[in-house]
PDB file of N, CA and C in Angstrom:
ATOM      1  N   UNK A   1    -206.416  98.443  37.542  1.00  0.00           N
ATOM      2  CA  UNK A   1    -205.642  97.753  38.545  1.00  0.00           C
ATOM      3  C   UNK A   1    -204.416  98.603  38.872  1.00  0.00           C
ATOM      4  N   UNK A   2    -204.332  98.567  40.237  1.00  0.00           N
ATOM      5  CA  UNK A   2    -203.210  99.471  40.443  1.00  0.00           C
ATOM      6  C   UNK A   2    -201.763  98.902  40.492  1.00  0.00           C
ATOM      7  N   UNK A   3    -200.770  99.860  40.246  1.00  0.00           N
ATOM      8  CA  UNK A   3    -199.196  98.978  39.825  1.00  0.00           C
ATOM      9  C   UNK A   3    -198.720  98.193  41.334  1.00  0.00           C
ATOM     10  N   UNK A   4    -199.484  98.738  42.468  1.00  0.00           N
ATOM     11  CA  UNK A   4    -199.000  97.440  44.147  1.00  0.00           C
ATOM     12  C   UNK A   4    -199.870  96.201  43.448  1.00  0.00           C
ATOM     13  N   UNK A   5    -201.420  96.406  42.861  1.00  0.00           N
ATOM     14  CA  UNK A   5    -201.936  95.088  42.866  1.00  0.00           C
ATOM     15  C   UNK A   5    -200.922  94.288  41.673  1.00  0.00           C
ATOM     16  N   UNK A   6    -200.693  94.827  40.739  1.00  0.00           N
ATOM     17  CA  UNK A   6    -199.847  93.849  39.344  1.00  0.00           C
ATOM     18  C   UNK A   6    -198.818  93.599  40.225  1.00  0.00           C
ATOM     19  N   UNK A   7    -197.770  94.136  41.166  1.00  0.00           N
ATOM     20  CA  UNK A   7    -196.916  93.613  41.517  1.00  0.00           C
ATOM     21  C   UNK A   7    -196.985  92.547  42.612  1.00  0.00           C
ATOM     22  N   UNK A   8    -197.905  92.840  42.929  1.00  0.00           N
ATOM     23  CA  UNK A   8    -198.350  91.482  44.089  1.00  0.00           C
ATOM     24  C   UNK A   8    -198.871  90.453  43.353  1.00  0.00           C
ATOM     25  N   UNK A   9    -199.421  90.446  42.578  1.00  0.00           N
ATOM     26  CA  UNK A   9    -200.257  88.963  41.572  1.00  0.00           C
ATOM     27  C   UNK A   9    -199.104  88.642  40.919  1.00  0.00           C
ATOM     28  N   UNK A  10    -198.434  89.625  40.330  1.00  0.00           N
ATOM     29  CA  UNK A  10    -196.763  88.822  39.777  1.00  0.00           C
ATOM     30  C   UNK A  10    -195.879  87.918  40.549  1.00  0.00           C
ATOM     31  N   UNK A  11    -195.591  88.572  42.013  1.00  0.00           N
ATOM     32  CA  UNK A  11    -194.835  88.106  42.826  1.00  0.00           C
ATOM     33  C   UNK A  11    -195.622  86.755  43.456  1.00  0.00           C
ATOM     34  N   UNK A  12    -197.172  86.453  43.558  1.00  0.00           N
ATOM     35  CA  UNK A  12    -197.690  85.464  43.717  1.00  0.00           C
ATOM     36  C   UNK A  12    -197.646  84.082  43.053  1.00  0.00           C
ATOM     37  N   UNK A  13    -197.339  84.660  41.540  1.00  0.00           N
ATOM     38  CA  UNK A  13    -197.575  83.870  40.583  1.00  0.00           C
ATOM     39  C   UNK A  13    -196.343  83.669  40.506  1.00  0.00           C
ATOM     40  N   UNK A  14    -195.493  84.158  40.332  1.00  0.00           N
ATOM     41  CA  UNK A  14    -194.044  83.473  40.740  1.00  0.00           C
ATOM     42  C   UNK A  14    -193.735  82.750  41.714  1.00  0.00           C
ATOM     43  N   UNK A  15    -194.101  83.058  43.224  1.00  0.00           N
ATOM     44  CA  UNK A  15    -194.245  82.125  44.084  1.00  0.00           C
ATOM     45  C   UNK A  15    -194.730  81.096  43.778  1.00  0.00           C
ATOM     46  N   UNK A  16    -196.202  80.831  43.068  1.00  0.00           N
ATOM     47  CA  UNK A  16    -196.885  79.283  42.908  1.00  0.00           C
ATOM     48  C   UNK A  16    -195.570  78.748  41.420  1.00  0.00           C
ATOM     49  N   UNK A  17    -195.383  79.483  40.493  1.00  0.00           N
ATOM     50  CA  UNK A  17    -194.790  78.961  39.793  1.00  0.00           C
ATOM     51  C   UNK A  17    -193.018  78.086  40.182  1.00  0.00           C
ATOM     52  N   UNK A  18    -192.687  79.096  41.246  1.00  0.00           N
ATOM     53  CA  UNK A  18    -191.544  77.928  41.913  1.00  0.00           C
ATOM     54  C   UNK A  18    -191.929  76.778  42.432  1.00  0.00           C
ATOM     55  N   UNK A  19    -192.650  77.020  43.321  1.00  0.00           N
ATOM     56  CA  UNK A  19    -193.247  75.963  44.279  1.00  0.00           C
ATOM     57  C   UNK A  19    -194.112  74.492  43.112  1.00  0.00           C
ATOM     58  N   UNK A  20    -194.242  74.443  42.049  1.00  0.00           N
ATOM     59  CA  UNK A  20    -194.500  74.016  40.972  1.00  0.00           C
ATOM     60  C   UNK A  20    -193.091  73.205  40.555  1.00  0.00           C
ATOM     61  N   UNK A  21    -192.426  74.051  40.487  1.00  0.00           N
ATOM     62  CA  UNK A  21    -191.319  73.568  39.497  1.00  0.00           C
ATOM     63  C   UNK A  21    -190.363  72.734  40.150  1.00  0.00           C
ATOM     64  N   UNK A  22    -190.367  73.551  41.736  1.00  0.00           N
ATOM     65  CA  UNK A  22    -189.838  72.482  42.647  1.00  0.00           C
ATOM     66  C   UNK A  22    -190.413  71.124  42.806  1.00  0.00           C
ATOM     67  N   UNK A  23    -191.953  71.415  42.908  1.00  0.00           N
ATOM     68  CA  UNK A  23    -192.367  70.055  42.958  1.00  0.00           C
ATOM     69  C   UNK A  23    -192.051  68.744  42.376  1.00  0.00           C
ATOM     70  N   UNK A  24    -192.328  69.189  41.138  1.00  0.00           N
ATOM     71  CA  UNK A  24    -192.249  68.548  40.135  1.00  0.00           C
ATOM     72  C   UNK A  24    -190.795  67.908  39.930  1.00  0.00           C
ATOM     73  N   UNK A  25    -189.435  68.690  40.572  1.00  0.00           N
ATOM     74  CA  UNK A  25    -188.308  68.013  40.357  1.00  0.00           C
ATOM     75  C   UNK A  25    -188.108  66.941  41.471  1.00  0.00           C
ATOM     76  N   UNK A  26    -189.027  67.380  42.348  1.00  0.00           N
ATOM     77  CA  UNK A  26    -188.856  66.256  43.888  1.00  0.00           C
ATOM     78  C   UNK A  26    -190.072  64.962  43.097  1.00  0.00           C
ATOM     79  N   UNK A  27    -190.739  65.291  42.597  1.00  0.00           N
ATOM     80  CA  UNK A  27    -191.409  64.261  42.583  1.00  0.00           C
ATOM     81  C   UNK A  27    -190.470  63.333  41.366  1.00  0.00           C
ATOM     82  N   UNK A  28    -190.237  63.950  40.248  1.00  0.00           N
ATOM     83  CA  UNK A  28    -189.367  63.020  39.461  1.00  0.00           C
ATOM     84  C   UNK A  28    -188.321  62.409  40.495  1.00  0.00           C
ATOM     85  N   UNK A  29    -187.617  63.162  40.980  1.00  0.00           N
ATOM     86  CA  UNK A  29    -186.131  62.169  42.215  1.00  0.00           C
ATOM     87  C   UNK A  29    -186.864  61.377  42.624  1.00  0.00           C
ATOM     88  N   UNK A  30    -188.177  61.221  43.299  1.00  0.00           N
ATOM     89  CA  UNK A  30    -188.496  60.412  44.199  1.00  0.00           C
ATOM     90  C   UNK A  30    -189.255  59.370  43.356  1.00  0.00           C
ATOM     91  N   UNK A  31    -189.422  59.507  42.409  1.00  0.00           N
ATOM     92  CA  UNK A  31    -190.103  58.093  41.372  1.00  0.00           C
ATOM     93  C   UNK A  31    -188.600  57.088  40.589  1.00  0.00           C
ATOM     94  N   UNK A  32    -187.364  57.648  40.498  1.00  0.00           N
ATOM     95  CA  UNK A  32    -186.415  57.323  39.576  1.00  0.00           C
ATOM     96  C   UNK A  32    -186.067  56.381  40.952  1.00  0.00           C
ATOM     97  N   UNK A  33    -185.820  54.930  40.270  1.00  0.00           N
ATOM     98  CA  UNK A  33    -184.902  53.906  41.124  1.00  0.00           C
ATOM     99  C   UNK A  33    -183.759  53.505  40.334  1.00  0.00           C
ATOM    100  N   UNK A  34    -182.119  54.116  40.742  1.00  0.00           N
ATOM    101  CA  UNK A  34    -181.366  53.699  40.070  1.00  0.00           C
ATOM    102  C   UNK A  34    -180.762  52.208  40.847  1.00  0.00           C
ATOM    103  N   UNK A  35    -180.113  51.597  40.263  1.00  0.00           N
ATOM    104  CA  UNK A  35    -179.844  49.884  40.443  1.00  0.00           C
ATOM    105  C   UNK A  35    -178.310  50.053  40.110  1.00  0.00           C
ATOM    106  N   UNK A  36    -177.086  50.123  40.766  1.00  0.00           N
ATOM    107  CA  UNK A  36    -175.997  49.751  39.895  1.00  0.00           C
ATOM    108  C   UNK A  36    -175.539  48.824  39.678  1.00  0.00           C
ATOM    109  N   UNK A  37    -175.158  48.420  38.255  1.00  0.00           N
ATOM    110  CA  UNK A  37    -174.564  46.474  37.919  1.00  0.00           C
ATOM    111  C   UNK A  37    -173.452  46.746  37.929  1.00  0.00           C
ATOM    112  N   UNK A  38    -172.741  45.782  37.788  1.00  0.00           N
ATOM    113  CA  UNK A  38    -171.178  45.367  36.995  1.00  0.00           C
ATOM    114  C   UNK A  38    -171.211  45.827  35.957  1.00  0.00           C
ATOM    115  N   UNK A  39    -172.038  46.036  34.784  1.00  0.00           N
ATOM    116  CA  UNK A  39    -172.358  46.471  33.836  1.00  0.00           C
ATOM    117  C   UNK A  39    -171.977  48.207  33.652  1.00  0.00           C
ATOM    118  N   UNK A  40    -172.499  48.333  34.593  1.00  0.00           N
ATOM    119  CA  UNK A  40    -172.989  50.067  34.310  1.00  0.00           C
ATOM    120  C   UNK A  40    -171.622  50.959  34.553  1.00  0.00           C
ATOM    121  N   UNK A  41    -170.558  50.055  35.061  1.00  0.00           N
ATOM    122  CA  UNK A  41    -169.430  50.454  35.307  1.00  0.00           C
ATOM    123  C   UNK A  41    -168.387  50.754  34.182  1.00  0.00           C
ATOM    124  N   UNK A  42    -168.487  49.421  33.131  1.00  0.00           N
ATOM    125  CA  UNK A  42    -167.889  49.762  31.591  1.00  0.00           C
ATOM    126  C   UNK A  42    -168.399  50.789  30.772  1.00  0.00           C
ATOM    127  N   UNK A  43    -169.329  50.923  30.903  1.00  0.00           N
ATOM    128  CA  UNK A  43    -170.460  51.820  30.140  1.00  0.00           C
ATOM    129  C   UNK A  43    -169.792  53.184  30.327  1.00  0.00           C
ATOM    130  N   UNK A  44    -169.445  53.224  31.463  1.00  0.00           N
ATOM    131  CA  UNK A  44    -168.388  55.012  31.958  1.00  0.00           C
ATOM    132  C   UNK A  44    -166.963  55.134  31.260  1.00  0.00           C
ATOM    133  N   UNK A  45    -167.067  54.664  30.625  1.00  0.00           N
ATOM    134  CA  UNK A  45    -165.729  55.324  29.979  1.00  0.00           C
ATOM    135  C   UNK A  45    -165.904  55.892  28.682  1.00  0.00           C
ATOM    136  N   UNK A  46    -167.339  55.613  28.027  1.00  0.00           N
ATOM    137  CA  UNK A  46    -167.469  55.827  26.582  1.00  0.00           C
ATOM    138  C   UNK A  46    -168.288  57.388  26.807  1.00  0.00           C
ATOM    139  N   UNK A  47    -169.002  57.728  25.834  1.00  0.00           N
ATOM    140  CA  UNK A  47    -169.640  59.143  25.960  1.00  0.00           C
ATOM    141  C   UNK A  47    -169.627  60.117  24.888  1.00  0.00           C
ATOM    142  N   UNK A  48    -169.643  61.235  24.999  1.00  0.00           N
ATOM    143  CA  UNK A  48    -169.563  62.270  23.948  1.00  0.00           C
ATOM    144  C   UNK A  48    -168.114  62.361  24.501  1.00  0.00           C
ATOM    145  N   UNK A  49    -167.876  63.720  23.299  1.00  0.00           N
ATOM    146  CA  UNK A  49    -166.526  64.598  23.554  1.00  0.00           C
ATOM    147  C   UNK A  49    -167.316  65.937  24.948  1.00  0.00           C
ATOM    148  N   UNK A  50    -166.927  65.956  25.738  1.00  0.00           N
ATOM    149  CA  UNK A  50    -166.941  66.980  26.345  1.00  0.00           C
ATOM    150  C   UNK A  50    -166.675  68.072  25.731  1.00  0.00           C
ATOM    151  N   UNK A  51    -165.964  68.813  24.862  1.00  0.00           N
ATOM    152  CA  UNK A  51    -165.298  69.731  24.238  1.00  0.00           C
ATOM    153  C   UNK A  51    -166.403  70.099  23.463  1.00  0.00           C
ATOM    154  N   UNK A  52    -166.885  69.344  22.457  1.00  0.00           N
ATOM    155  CA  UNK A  52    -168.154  69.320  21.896  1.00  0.00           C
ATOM    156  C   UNK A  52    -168.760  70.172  22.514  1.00  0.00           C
ATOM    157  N   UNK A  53    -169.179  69.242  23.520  1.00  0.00           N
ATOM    158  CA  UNK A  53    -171.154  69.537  24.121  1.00  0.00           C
ATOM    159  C   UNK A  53    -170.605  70.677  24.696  1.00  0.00           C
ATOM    160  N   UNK A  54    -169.704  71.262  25.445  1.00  0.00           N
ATOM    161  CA  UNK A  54    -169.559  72.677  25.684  1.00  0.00           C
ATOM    162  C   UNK A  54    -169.624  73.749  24.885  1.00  0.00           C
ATOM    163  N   UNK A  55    -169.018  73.424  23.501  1.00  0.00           N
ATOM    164  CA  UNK A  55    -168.852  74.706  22.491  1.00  0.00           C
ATOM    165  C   UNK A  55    -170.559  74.623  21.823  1.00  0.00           C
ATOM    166  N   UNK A  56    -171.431  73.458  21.571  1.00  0.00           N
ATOM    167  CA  UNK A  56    -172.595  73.169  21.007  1.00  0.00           C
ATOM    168  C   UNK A  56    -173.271  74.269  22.155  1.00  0.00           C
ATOM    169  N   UNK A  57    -173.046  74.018  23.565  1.00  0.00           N
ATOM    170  CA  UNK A  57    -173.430  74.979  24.386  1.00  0.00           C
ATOM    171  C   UNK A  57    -173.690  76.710  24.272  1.00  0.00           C
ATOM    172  N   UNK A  58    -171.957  76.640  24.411  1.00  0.00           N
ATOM    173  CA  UNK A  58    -171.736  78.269  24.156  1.00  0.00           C
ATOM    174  C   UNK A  58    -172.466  79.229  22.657  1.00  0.00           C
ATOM    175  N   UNK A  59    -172.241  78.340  22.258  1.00  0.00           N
ATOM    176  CA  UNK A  59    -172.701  78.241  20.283  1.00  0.00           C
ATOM    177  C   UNK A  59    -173.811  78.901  20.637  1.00  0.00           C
ATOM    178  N   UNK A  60    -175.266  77.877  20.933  1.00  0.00           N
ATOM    179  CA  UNK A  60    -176.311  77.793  20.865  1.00  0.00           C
ATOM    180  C   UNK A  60    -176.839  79.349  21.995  1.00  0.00           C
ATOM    181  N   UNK A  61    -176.504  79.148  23.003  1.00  0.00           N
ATOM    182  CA  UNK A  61    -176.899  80.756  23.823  1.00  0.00           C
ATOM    183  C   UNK A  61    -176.481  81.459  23.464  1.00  0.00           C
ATOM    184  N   UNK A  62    -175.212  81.711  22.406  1.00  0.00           N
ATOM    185  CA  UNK A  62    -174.752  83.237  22.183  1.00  0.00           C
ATOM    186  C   UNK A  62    -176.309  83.236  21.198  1.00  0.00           C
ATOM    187  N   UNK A  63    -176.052  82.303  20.206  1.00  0.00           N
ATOM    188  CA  UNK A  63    -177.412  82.965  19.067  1.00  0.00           C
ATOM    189  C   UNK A  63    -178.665  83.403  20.023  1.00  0.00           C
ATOM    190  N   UNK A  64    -179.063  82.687  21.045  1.00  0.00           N
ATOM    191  CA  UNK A  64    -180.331  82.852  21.587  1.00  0.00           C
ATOM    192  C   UNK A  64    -180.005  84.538  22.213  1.00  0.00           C
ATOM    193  N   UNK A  65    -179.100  84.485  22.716  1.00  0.00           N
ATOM    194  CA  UNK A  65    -179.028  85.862  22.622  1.00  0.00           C
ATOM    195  C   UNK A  65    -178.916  87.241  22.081  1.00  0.00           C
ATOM    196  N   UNK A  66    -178.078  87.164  21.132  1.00  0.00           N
ATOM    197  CA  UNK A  66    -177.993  87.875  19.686  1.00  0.00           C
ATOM    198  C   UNK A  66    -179.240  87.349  19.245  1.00  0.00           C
ATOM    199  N   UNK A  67    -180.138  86.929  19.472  1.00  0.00           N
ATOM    200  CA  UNK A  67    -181.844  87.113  18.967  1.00  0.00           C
ATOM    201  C   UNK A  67    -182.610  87.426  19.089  1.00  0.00           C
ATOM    202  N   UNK A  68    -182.212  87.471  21.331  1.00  0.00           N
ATOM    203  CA  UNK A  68    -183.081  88.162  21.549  1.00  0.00           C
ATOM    204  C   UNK A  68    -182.966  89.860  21.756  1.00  0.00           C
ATOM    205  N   UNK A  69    -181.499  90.138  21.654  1.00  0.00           N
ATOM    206  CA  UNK A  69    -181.295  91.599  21.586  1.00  0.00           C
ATOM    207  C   UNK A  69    -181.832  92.274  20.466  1.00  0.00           C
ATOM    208  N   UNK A  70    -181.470  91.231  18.998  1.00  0.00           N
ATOM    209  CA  UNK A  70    -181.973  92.209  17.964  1.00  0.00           C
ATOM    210  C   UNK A  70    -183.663  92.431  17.828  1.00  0.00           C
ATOM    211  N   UNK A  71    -184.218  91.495  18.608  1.00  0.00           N
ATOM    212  CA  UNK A  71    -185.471  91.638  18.317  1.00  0.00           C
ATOM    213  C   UNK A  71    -186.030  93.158  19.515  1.00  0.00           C
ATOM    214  N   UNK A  72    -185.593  92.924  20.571  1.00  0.00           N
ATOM    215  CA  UNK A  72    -185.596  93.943  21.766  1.00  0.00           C
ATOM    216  C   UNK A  72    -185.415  95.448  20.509  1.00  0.00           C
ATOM    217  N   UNK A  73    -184.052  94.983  20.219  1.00  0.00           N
ATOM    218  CA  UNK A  73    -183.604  96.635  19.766  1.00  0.00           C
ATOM    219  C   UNK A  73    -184.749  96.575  18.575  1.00  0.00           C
ATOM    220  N   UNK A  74    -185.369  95.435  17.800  1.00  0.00           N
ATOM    221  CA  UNK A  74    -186.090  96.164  16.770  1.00  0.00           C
ATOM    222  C   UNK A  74    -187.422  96.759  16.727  1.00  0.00           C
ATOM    223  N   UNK A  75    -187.999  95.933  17.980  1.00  0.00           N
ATOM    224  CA  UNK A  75    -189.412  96.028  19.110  1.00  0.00           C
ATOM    225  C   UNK A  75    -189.344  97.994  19.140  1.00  0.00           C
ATOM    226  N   UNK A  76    -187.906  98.218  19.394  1.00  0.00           N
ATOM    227  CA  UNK A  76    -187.850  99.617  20.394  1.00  0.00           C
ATOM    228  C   UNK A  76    -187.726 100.562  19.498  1.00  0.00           C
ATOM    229  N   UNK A  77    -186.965 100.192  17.959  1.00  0.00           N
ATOM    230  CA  UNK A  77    -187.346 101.226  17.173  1.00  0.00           C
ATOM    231  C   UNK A  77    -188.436 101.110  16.172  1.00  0.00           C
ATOM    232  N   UNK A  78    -188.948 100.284  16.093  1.00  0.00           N
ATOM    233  CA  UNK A  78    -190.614 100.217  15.571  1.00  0.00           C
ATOM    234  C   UNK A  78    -191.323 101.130  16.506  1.00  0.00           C
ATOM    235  N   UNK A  79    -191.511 101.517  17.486  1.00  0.00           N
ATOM    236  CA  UNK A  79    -191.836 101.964  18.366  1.00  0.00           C
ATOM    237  C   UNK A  79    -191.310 103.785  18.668  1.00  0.00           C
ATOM    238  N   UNK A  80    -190.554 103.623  18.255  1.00  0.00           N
ATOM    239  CA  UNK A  80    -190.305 104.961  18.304  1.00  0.00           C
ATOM    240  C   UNK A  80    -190.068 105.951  16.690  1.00  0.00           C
ATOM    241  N   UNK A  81    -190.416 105.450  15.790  1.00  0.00           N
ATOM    242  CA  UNK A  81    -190.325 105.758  14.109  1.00  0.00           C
ATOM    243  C   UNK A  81    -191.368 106.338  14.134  1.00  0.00           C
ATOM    244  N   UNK A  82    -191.534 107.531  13.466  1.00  0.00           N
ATOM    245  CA  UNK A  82    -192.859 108.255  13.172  1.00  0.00           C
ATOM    246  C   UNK A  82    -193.402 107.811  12.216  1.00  0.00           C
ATOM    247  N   UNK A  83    -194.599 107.745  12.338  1.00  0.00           N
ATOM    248  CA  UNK A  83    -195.913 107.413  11.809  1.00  0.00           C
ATOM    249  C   UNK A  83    -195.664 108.495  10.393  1.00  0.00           C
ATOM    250  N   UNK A  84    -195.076 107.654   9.667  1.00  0.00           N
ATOM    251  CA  UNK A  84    -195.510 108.172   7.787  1.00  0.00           C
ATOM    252  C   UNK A  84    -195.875 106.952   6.739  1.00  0.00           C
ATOM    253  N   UNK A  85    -197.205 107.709   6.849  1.00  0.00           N
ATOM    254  CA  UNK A  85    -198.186 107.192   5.879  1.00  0.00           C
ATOM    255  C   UNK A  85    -198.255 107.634   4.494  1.00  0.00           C
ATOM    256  N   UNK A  86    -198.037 107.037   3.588  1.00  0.00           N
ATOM    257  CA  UNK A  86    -198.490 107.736   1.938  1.00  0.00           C
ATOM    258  C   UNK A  86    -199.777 107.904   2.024  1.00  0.00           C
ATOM    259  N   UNK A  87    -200.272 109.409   1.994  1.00  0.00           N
ATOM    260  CA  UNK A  87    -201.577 109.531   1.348  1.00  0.00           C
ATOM    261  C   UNK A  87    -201.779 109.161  -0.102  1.00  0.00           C
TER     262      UNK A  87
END
């Protein structure tokens, strides 16, 4: 297969894969019926800490990242280490 055909079946498949993902978020909006009470109005003042869920945030993607670099960088020197074998 030549590298125009992989890049065209990539760029296809990315196309169907948006067009997917979009779907799927229009179709959830369009099934959700929200109702507001008297109720739902007290309910807004309580919650998490904001402060929290931001640093739980930042926290959590730095590791995903520092995980996925070290694995990248370890992928790349496995890959480039010469082949010594014990006879």
């Amino acid at each position: 297969m030549s590298r125009v055909t992989r890049i065209g079946l990539q760029a296809a498949a990315s196309l169907v894969m948006g067009l997917a993902i979009a779907g799927m978020h229009y179709t959830g909006m369009a099934a959700i019926k929200l109702v507001p009470t008297p109720m739902s109005m007290t309910m807004m003042t309580g919650g998490s800490d904001l402060q929290a869920v931001v640093y739980l945030v930042v926290g959590v993607t730095r590791v995903v990242f520092v995980a996925t670099y070290t694995f990248i960088l370890a992928d790349q020197l496995s890959t480039k280490a010469p082949n010594t074998t014990l006879n």
